[in-house]
N, C-alpha and C. Protein backbone atom coordinates (compact mmCIF):
# COMPACT_ATOMS: atom_id res chain seq x y z
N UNK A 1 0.82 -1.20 0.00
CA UNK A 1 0.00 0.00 0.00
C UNK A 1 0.86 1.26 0.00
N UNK A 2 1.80 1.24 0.79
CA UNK A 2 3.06 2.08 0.66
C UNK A 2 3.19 2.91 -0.89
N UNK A 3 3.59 1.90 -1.61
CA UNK A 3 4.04 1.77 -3.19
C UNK A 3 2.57 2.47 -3.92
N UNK A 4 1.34 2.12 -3.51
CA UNK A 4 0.44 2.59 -4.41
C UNK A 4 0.44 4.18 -3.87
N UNK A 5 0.55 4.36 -2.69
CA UNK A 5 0.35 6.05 -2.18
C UNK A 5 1.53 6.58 -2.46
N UNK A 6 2.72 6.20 -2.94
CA UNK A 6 3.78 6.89 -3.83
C UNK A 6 3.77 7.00 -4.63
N UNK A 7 3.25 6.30 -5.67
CA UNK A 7 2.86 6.48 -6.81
C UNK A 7 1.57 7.41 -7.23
N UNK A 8 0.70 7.30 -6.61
CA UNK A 8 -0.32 8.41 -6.48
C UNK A 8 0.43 9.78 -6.79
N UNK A 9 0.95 9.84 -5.39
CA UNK A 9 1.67 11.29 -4.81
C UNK A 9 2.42 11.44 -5.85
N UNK A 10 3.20 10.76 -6.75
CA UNK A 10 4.31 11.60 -7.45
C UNK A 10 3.12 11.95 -8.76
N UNK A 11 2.47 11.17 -9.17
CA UNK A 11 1.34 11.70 -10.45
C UNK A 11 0.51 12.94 -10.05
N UNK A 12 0.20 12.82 -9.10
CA UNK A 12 -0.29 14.20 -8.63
C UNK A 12 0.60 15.91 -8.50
N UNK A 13 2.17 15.13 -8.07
CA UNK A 13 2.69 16.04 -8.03
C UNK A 13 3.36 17.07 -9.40
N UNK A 14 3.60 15.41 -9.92
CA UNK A 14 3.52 15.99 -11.73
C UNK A 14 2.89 17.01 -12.26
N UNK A 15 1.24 16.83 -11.62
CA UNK A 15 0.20 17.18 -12.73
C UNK A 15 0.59 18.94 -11.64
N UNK A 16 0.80 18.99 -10.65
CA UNK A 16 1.01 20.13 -9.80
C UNK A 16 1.82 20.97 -10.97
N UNK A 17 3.40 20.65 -10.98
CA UNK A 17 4.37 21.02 -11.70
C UNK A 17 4.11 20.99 -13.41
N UNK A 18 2.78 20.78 -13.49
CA UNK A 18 2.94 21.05 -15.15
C UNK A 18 1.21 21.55 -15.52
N UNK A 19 1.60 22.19 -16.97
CA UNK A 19 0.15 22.82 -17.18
C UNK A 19 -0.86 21.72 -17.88
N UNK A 20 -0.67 20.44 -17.99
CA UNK A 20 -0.86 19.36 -18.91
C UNK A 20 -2.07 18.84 -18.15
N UNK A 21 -2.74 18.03 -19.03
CA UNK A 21 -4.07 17.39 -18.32
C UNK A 21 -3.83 16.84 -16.88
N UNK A 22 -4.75 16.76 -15.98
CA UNK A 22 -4.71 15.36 -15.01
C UNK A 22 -6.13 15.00 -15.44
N UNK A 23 -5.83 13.40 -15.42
CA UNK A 23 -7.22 12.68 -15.65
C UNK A 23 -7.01 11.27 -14.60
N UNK A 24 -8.43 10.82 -14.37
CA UNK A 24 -8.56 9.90 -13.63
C UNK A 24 -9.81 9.26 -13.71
N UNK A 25 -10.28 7.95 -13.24
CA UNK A 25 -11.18 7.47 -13.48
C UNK A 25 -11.35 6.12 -12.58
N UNK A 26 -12.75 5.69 -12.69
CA UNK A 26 -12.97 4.86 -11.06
C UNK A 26 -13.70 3.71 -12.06
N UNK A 27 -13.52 2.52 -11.72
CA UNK A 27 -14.71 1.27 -11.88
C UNK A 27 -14.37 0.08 -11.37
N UNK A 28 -15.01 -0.97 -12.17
CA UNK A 28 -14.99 -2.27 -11.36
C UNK A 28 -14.56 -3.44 -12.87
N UNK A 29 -14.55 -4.32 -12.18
CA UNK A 29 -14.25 -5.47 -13.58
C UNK A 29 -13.80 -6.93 -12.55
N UNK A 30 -12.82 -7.28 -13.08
CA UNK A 30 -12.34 -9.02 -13.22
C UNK A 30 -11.08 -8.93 -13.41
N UNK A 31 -10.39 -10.13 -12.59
CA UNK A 31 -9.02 -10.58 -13.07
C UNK A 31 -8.82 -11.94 -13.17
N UNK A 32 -8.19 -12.37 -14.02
CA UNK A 32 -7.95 -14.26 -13.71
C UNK A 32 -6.78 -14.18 -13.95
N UNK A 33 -6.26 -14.70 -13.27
CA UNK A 33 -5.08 -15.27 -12.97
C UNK A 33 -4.87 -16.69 -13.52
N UNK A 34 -3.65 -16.94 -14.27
CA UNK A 34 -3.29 -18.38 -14.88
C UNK A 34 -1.91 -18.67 -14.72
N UNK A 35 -1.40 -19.08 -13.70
CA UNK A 35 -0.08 -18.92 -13.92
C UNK A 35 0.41 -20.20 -14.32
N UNK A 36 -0.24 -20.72 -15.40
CA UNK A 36 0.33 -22.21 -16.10
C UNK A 36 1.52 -23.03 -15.04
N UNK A 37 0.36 -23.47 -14.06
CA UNK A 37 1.63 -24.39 -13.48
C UNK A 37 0.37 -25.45 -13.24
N UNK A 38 1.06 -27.10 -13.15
CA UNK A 38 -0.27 -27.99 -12.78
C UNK A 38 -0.43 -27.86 -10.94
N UNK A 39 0.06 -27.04 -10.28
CA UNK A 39 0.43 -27.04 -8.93
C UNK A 39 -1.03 -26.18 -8.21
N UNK A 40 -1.42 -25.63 -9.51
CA UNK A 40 -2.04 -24.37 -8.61
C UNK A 40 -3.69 -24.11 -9.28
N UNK A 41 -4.77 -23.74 -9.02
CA UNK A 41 -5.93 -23.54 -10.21
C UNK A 41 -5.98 -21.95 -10.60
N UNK A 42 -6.40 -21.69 -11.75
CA UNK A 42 -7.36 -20.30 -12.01
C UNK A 42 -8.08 -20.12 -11.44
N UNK A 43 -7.81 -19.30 -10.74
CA UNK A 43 -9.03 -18.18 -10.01
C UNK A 43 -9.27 -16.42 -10.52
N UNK A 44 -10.77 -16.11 -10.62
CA UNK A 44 -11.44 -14.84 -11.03
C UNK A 44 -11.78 -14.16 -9.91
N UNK A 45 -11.19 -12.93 -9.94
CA UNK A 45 -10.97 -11.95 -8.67
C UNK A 45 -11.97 -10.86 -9.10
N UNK A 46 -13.00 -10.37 -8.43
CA UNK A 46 -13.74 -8.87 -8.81
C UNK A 46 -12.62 -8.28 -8.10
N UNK A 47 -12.69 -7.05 -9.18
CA UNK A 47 -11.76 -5.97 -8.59
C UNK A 47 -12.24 -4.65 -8.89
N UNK A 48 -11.63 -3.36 -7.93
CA UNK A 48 -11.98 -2.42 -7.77
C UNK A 48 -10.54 -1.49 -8.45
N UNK A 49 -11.20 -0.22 -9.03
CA UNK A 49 -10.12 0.15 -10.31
C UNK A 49 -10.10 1.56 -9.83
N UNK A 50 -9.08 2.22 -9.78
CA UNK A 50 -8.58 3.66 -9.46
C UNK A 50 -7.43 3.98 -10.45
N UNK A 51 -7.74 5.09 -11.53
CA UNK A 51 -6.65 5.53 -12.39
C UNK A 51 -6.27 6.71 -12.67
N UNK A 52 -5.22 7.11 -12.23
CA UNK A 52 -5.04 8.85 -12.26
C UNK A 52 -3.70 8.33 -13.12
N UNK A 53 -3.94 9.75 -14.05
CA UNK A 53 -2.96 9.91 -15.08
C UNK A 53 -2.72 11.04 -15.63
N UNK A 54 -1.59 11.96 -16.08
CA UNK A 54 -0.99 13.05 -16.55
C UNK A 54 -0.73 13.05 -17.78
N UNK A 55 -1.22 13.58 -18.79
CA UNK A 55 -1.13 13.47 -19.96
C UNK A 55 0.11 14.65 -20.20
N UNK A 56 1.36 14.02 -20.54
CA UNK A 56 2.58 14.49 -20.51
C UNK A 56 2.49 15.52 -21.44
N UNK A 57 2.22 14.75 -22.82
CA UNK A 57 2.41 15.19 -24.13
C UNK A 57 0.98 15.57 -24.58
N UNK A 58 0.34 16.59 -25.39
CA UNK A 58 -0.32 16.65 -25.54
C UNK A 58 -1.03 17.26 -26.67
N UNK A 59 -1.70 16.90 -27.56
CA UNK A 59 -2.31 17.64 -29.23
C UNK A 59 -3.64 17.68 -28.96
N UNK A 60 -4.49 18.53 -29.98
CA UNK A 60 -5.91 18.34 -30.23
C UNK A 60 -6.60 16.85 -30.56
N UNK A 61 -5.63 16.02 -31.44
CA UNK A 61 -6.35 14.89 -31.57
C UNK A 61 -4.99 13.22 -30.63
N UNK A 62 -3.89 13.36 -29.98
CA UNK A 62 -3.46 12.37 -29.24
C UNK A 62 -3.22 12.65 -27.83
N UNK A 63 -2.39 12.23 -27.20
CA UNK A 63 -1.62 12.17 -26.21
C UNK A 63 -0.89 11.57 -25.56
N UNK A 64 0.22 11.37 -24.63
CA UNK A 64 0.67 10.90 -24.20
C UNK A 64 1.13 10.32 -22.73
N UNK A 65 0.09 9.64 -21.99
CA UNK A 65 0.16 9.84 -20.82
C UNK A 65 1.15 8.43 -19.50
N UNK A 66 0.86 9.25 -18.41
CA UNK A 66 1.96 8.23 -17.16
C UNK A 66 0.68 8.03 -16.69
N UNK A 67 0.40 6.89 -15.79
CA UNK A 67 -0.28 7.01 -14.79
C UNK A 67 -0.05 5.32 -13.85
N UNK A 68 -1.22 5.11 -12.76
CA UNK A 68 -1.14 4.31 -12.14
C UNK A 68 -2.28 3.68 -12.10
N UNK A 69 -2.97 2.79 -12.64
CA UNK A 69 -3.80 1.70 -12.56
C UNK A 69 -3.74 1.21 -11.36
N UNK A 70 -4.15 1.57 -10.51
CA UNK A 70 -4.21 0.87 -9.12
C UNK A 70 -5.77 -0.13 -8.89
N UNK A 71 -5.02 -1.64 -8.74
CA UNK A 71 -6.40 -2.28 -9.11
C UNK A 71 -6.19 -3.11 -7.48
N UNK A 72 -7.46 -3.58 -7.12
CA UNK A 72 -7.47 -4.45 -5.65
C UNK A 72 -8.82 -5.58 -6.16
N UNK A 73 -8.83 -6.49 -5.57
CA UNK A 73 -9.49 -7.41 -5.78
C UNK A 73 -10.14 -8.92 -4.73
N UNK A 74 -10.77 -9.30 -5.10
CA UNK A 74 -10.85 -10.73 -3.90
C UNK A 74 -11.74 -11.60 -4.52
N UNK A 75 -11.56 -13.08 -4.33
CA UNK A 75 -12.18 -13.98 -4.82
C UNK A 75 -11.87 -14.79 -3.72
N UNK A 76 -13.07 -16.08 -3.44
CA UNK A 76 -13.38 -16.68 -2.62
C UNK A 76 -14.48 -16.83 -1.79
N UNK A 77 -15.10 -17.34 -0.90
CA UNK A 77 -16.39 -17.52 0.11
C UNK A 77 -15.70 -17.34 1.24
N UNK A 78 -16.61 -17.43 2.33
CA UNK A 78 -16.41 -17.71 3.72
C UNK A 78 -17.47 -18.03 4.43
N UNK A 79 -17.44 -19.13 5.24
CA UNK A 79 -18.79 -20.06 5.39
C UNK A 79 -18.42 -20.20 7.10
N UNK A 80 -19.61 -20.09 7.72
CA UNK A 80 -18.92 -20.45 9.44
C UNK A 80 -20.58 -20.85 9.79
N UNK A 81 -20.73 -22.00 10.41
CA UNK A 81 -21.68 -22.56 11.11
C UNK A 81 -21.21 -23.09 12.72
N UNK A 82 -22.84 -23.03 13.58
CA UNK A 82 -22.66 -23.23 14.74
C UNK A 82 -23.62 -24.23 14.87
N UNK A 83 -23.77 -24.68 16.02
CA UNK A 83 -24.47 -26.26 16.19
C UNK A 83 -25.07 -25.65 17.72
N UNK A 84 -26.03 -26.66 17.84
CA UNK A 84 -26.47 -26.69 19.23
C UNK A 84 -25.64 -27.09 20.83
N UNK A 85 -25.21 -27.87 19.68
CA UNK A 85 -24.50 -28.67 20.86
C UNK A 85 -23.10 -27.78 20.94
N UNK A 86 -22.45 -26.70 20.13
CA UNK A 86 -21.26 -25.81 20.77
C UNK A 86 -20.64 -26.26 19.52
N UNK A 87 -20.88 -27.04 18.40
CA UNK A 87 -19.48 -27.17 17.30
C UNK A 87 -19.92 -25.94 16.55
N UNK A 88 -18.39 -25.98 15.73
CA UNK A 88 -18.13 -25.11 14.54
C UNK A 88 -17.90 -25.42 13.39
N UNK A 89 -18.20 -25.00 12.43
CA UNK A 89 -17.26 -25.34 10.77
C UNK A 89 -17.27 -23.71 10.37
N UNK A 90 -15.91 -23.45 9.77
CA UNK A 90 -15.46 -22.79 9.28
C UNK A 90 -14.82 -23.23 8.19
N UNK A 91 -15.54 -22.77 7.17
CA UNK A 91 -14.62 -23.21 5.81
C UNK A 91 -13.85 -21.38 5.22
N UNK A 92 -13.05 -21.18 4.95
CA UNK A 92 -12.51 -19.70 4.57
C UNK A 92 -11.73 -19.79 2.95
N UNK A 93 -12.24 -19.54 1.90
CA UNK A 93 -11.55 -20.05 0.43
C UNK A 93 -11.01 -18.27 0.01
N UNK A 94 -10.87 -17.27 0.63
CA UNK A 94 -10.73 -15.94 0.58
C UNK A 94 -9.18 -15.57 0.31
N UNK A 95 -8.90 -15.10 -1.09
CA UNK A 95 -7.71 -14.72 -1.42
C UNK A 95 -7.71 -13.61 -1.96
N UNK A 96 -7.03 -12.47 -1.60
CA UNK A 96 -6.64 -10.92 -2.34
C UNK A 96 -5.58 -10.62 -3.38
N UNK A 97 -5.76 -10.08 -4.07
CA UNK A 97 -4.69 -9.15 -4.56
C UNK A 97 -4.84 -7.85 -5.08
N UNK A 98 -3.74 -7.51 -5.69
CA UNK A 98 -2.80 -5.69 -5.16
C UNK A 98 -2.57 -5.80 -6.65
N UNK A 99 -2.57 -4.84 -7.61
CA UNK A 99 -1.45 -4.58 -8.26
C UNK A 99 -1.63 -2.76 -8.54
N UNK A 100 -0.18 -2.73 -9.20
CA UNK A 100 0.52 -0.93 -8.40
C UNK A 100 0.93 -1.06 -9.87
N UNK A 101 0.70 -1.11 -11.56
CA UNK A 101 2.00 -0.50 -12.34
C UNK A 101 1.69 0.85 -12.76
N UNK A 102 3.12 1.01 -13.11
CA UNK A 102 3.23 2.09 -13.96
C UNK A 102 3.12 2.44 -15.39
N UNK A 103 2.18 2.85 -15.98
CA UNK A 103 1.67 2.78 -17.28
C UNK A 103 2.01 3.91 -18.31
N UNK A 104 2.53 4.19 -19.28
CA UNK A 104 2.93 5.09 -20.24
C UNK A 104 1.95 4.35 -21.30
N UNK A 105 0.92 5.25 -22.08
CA UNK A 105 -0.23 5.24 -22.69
C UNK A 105 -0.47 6.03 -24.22
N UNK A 106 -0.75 5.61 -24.89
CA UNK A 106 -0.41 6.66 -26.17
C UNK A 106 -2.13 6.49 -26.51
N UNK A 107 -2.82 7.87 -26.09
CA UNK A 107 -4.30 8.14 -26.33
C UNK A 107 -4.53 8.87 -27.68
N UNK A 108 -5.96 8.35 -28.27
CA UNK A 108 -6.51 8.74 -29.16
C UNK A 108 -7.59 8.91 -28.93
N UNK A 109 -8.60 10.28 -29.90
CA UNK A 109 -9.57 10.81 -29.69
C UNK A 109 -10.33 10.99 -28.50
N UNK A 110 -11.30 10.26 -27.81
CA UNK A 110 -11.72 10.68 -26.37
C UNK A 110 -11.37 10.17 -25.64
N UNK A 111 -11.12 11.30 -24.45
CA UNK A 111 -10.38 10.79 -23.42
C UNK A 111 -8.89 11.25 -23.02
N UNK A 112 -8.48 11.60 -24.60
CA UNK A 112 -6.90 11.85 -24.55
C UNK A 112 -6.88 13.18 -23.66
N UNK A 113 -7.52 14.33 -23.84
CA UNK A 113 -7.32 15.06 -23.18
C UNK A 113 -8.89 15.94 -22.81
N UNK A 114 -9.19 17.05 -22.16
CA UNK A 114 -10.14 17.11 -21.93
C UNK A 114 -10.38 18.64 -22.78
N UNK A 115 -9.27 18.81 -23.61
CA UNK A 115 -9.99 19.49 -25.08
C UNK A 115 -10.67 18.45 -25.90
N UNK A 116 -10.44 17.98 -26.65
CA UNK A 116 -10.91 16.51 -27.23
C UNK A 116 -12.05 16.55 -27.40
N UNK A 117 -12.78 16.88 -28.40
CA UNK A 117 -14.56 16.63 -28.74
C UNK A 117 -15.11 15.43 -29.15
N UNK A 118 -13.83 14.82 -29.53
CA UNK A 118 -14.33 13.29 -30.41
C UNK A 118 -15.04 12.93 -29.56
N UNK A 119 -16.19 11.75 -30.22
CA UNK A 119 -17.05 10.77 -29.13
C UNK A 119 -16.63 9.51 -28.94
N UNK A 120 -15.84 9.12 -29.91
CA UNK A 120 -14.90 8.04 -29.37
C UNK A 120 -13.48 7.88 -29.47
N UNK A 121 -12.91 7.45 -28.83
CA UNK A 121 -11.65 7.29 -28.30
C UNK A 121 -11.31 5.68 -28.12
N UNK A 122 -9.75 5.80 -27.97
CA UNK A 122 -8.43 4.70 -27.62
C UNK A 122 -7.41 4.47 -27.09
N UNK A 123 -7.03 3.53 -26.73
CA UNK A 123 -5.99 3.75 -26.13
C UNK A 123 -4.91 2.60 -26.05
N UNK A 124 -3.60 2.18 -26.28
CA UNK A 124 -2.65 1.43 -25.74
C UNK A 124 -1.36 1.76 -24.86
N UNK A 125 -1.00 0.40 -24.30
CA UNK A 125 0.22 0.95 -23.88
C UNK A 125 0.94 0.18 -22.64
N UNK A 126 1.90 0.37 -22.29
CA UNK A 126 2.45 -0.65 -20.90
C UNK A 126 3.38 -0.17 -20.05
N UNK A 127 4.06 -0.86 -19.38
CA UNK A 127 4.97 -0.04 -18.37
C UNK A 127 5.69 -1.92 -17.21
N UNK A 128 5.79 -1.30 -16.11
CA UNK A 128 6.48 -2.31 -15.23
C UNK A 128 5.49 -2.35 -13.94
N UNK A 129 5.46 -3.41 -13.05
CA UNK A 129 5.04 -2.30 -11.43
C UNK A 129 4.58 -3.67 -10.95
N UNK A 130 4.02 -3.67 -9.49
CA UNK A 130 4.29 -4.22 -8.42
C UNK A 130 2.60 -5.18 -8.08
N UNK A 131 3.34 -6.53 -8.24
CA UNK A 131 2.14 -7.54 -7.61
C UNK A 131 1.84 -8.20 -7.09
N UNK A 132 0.74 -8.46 -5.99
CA UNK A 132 0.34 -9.46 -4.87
C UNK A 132 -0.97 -10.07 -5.17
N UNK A 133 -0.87 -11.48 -5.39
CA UNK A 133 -1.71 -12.07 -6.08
C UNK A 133 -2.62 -13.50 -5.65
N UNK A 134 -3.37 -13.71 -4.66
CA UNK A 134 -3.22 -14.98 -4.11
C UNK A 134 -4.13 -16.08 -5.15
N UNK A 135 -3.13 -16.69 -5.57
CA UNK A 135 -3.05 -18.13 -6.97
C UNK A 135 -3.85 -19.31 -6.66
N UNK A 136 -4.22 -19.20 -5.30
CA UNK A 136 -5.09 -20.47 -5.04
C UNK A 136 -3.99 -21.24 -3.72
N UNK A 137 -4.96 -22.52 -3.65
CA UNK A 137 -3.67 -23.38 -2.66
C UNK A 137 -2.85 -24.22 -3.37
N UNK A 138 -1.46 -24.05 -2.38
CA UNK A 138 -0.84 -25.02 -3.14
C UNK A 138 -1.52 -26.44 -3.02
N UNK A 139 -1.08 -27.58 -4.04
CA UNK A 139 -1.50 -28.78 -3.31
C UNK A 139 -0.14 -29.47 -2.87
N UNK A 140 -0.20 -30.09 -1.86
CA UNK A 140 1.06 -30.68 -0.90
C UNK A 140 0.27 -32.36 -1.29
N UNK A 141 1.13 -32.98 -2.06
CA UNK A 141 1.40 -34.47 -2.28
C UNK A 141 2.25 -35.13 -1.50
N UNK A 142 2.46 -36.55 -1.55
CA UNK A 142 3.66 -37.14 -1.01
C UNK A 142 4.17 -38.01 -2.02
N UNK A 143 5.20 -38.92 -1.88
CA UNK A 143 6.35 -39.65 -2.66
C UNK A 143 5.02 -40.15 -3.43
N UNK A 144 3.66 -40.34 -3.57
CA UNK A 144 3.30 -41.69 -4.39
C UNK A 144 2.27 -40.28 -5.08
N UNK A 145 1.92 -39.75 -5.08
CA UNK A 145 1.48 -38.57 -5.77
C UNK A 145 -0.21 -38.01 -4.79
N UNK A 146 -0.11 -38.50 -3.69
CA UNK A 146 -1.10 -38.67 -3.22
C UNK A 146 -1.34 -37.33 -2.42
N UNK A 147 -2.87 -36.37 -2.35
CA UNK A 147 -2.96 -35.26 -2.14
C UNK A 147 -3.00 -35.17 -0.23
N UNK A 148 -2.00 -34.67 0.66
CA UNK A 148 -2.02 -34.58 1.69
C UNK A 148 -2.25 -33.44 2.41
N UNK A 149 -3.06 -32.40 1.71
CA UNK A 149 -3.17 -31.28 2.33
C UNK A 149 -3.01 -30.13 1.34
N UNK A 150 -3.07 -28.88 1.52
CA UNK A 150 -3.24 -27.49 0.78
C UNK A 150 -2.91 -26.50 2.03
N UNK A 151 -2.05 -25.56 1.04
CA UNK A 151 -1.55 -24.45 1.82
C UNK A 151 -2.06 -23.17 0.45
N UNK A 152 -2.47 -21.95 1.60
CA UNK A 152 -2.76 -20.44 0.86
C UNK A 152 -1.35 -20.63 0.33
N UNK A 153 -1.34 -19.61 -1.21
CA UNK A 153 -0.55 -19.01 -1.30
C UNK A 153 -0.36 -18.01 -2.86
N UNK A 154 0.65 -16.59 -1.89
CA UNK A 154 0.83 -15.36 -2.71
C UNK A 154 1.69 -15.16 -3.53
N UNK A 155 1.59 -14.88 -4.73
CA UNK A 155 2.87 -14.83 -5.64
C UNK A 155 3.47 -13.31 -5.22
N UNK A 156 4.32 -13.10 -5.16
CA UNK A 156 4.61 -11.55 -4.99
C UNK A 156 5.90 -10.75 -5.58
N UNK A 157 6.02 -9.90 -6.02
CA UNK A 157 6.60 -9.30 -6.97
C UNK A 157 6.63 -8.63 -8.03
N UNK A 158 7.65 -8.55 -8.87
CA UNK A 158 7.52 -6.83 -9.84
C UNK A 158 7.31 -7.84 -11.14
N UNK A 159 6.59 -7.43 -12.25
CA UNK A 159 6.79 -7.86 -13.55
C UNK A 159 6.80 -6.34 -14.89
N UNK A 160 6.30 -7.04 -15.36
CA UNK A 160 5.87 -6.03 -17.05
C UNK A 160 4.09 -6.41 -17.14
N UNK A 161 3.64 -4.86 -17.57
CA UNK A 161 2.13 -4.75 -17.46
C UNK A 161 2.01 -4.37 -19.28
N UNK A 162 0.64 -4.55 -19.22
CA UNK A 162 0.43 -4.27 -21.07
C UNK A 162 -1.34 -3.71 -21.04
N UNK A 163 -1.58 -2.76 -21.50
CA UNK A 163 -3.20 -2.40 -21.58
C UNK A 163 -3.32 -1.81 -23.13
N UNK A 164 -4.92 -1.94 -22.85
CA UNK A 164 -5.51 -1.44 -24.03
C UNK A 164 -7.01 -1.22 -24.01
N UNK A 165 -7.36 -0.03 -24.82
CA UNK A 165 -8.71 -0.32 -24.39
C UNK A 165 -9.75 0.59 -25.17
N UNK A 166 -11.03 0.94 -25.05
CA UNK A 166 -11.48 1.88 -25.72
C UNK A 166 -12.53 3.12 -24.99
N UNK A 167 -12.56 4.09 -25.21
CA UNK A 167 -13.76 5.07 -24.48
C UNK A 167 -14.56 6.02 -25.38
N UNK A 168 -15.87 6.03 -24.82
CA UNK A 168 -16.90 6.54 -25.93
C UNK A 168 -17.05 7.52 -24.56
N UNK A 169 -17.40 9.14 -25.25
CA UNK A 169 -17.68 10.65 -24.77
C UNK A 169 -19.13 10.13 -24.22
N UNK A 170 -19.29 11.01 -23.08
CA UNK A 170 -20.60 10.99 -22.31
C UNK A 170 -20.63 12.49 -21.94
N UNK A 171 -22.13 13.15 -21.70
CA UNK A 171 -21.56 14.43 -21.38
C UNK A 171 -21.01 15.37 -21.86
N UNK A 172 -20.25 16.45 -20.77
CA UNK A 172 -19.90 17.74 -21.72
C UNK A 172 -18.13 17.78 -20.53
N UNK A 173 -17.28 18.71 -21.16
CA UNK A 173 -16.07 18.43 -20.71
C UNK A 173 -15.25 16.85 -20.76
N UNK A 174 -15.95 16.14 -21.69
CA UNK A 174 -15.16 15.09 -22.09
C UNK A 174 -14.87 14.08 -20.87
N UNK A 175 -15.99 13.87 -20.40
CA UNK A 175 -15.98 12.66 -19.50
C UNK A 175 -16.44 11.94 -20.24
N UNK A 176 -16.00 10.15 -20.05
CA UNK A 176 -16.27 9.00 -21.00
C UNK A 176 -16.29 7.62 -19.98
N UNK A 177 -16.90 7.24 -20.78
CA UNK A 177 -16.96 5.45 -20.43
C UNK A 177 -15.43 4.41 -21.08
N UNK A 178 -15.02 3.85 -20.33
CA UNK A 178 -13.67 3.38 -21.23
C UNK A 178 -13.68 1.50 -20.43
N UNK A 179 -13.65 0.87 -21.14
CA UNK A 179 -13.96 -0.55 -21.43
C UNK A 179 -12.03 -0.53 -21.76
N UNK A 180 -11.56 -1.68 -20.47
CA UNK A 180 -9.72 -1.69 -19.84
C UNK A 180 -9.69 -3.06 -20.83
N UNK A 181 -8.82 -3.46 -21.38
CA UNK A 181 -7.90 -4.85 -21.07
C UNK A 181 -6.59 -4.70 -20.61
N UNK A 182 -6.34 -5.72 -20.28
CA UNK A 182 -4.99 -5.53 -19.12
C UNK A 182 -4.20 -6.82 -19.27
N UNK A 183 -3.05 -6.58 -18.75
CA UNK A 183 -2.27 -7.83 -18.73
C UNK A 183 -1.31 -7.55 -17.96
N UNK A 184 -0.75 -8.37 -16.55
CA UNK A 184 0.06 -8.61 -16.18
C UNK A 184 1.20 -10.14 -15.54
N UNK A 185 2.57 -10.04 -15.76
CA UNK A 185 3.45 -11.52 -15.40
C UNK A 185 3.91 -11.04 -14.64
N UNK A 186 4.07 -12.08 -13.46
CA UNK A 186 4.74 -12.10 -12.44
C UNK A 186 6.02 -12.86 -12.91
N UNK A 187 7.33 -12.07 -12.31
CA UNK A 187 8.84 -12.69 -12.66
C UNK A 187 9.23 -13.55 -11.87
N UNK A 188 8.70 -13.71 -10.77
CA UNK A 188 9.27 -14.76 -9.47
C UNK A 188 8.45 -15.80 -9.81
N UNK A 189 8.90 -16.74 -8.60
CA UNK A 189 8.39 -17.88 -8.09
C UNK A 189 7.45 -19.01 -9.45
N UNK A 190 5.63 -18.28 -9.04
CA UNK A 190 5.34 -19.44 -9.88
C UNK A 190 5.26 -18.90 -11.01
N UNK A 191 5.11 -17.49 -11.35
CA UNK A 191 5.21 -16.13 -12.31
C UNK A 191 3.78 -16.52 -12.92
N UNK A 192 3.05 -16.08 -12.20
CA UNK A 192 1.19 -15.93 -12.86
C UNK A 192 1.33 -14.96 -13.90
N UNK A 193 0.48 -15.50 -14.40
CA UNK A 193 0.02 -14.06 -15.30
C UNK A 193 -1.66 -13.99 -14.75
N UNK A 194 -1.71 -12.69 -15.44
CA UNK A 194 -2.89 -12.19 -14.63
C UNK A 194 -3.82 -11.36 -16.18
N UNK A 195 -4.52 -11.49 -16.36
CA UNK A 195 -5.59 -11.35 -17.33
C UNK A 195 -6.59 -10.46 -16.93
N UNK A 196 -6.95 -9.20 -17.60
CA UNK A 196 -8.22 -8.28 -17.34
C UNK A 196 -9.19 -7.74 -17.83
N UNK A 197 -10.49 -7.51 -17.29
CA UNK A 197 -11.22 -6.73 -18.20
C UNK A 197 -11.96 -6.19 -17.28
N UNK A 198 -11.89 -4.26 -16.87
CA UNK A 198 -12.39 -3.75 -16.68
C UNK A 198 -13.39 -2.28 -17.25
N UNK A 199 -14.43 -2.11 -16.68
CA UNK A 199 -15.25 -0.66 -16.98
C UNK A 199 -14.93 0.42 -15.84
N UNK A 200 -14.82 1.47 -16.34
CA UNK A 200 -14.58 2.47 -15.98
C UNK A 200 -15.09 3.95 -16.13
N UNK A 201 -15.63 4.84 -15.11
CA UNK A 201 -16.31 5.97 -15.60
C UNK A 201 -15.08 7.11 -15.06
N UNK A 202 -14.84 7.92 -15.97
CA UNK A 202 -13.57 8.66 -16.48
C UNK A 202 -14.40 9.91 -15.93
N UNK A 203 -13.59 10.52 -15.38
CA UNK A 203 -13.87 12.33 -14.83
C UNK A 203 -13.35 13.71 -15.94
């Protein structure tokens, strides 16, 4: 969380130090996670989407922007029963994740900036940045291949991020609707990749 409120702070401080757009935008969507290993399953995370961005560079019809996709998420149940007689079951299948990158974006028509009249707009682009991802349980076998148990567990670490996406004008001052794809790999351990598709309402 550290890492996402630094990253915030320096895009903000950017947009302070320069006369160039700030834009930002809030929604919700999905992540799945696949990190091709037979060790572990796919799991689909709802996630919650926060994007502030500085459009560095800037024309009547492109732009060029930094920003931070800050996405959070959770997938899983949580089940707890009580009995008469004083028992419990607790079953808990609840896993989170974080991701923090840093995105350099090359925008077209809406959206790019908030001169921009077009009604629809585009966008690609990628960057690097920081992820916590929980992949499911491991499964714990023994010598004959036999399943002896499951442990949580978080992939964690930096990879390379990749987006793309599109936004149609709503309104006046060039607020829009923008429909995310996303992509991020984890470099460590089991190195997930992580798969996206979010909506978003743009300020």
């Amino acid at each position: 969380m550290k890492k996402a409120i630094f990253f915030i702070a320096l895009i903000i401080y950017v947009h302070s130090a320069s006369s160039q757009s700030f834009l930002h935008g809030a929604g919700i969507g999905f992540l799945v996670s696949d990190p091709s290993s037979p060790y572990v399953k796919t799991k689909v995370f709802a996630t919650l989407h926060y994007y502030p961005q500085v459009a560095f560079v800037e024309t009547e019809a492109f732009s060029v922007s930094a920003g931070v996709p800050l996405t959070v998420g959770l997938t899983g149940t949580y089940n707890a029963s009580f009995s008469s007689r004083g028992d419990s079951y607790e079953e808990n299948t609840l896993l989170g994740l974080i991701q923090i990158p840093l995105m350099v974006n090359f925008n077209g028509g809406a959206g790019s900036s908030k001169q921009n009249e077009q009604r629809f707009g585009y966008f690609i682009g990628g960057g690097f940045g920081y992820h916590s991802t929980g992949i499911d349980e491991l499964l714990m076998t023994d010598a004959l291949g036999n399943e002896i148990g499951t442990k949580k567990y978080y992939a964690k670490g930096f990879g390379p991020a990749a987006n793309a996406g599109i936004r149609f004008a709503v309104g006046s001052h060039q607020k829009n609707i923008e429909v995310r794809f996303s992509y991020m790999k984890g470099l460590k351990e089991f190195k997930p990749s992580m798969f996206g598709l979010n909506a978003a309402f743009n300020f």
